[in-house]
C-alpha atoms as a PDB file:
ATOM      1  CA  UNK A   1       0.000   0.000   0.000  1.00  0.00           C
ATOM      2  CA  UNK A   2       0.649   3.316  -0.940  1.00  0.00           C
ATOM      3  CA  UNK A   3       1.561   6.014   2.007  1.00  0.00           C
ATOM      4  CA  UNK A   4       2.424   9.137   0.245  1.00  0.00           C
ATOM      5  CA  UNK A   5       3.728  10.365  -3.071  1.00  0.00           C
ATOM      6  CA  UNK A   6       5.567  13.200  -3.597  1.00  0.00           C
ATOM      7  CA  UNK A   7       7.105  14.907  -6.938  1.00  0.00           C
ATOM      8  CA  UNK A   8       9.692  16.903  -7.590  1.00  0.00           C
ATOM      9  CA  UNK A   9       8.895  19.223 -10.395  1.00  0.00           C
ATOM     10  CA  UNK A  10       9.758  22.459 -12.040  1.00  0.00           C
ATOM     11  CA  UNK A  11       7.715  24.774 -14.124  1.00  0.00           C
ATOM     12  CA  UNK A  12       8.969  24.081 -17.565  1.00  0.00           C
ATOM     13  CA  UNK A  13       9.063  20.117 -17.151  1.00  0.00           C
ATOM     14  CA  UNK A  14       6.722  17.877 -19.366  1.00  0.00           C
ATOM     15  CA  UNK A  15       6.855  15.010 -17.982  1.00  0.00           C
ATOM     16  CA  UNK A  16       6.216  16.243 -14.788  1.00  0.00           C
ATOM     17  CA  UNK A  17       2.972  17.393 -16.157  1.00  0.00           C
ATOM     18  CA  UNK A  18       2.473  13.569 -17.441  1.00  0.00           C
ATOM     19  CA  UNK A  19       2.906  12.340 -14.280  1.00  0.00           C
ATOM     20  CA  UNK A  20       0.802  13.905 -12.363  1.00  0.00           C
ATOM     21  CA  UNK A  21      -1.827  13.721 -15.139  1.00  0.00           C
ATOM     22  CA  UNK A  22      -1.049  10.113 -15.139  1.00  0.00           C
ATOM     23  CA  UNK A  23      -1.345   9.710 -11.167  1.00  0.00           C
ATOM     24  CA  UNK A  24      -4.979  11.996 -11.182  1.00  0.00           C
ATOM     25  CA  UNK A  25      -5.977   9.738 -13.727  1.00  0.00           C
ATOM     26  CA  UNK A  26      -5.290   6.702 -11.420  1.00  0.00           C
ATOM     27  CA  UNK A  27      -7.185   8.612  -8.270  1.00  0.00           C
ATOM     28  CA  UNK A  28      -3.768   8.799  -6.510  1.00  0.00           C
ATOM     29  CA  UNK A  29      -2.890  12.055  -4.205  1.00  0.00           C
ATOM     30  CA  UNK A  30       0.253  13.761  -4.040  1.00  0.00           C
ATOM     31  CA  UNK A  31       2.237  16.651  -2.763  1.00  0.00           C
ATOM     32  CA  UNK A  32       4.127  18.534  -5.537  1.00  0.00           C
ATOM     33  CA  UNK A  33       7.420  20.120  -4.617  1.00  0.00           C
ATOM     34  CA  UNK A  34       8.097  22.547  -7.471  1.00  0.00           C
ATOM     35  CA  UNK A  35      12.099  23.144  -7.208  1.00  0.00           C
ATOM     36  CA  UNK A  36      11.847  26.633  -8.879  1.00  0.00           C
ATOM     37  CA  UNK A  37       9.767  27.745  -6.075  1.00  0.00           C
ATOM     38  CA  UNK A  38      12.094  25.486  -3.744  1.00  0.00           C
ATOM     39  CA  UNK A  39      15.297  25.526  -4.699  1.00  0.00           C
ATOM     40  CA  UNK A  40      16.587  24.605  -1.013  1.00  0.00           C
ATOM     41  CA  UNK A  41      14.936  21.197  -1.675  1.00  0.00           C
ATOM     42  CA  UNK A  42      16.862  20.436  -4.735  1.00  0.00           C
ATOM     43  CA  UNK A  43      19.500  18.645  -2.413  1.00  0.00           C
ATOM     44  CA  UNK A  44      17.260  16.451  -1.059  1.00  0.00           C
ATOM     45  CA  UNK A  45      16.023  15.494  -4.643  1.00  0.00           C
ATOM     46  CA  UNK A  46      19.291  14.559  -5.861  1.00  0.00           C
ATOM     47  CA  UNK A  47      20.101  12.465  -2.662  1.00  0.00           C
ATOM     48  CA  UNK A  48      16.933  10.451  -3.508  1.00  0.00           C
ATOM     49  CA  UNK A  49      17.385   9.944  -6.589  1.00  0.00           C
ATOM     50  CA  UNK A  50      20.878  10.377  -8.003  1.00  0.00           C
ATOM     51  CA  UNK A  51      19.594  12.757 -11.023  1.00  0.00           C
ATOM     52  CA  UNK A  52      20.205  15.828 -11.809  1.00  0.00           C
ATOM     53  CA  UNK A  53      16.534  15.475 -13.529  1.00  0.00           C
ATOM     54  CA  UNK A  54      13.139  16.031 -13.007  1.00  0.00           C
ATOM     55  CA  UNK A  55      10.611  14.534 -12.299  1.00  0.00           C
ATOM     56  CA  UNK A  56      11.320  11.998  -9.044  1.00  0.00           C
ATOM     57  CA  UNK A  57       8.276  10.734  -8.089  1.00  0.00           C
ATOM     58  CA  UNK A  58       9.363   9.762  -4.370  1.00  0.00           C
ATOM     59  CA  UNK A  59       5.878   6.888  -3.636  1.00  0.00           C
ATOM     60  CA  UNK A  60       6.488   5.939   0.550  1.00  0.00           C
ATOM     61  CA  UNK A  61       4.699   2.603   1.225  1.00  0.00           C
ATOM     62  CA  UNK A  62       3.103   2.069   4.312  1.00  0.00           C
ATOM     63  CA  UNK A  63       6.504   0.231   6.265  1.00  0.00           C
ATOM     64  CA  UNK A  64       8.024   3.405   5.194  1.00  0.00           C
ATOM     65  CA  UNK A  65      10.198   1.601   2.273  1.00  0.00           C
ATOM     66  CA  UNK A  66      10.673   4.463  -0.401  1.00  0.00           C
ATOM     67  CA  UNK A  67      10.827   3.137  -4.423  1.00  0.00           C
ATOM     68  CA  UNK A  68      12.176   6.121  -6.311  1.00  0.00           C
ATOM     69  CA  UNK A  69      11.112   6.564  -9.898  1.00  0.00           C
ATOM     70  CA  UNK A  70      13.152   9.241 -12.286  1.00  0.00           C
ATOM     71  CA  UNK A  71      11.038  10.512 -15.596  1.00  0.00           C
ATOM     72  CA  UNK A  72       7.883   9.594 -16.998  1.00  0.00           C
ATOM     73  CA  UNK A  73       8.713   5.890 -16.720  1.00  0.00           C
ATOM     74  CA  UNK A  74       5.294   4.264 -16.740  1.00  0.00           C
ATOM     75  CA  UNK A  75       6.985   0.628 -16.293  1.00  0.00           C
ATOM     76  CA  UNK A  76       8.641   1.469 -12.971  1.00  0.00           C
ATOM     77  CA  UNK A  77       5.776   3.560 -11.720  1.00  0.00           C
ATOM     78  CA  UNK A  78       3.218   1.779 -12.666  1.00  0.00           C
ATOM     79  CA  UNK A  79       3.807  -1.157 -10.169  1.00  0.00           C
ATOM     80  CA  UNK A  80       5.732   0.873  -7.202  1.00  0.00           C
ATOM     81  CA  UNK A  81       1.968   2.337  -6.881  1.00  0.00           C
ATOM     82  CA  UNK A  82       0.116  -0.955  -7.405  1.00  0.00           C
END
């Protein structure tokens, strides 16, 4: 199960757009962290996920395991949500 999800974004991104399209679509809630607006949290982005990229798509199950998913890549987010 699914705790929370959270995505790092940034205004000009596409496929940050995609996934949160993609995650409405699904009926899954998340909280957005838009690193132009938060630059101090671009750190902690990178730490997660290695990538200088956006989007991460942080999803925290419910034993508090995090699965880390960099881009619009449907195959890996797909089942971290499921």
């Amino acid at each position: 199960m699914v705790k929370n999800i959270t995505i790092f974004t940034t205004n000009t991104c596409a496929y940050c757009v995609m996934v949160k399209k993609w995650l409405g679509a699904k009926g899954f809630a998340y909280e957005e962290v838009n690193l132009d607006t938060n630059p101090e949290r671009q750190k902690e982005a990178f730490e997660l996920s290695g990538a200088l990229s956006v989007p991460v798509t942080v999803i925290t199950k419910e034993d508090d395991s995090k699965e880390i998913v960099v881009g619009y890549n449907l195959a890996k987010l797909a089942p971290a949500v499921g």
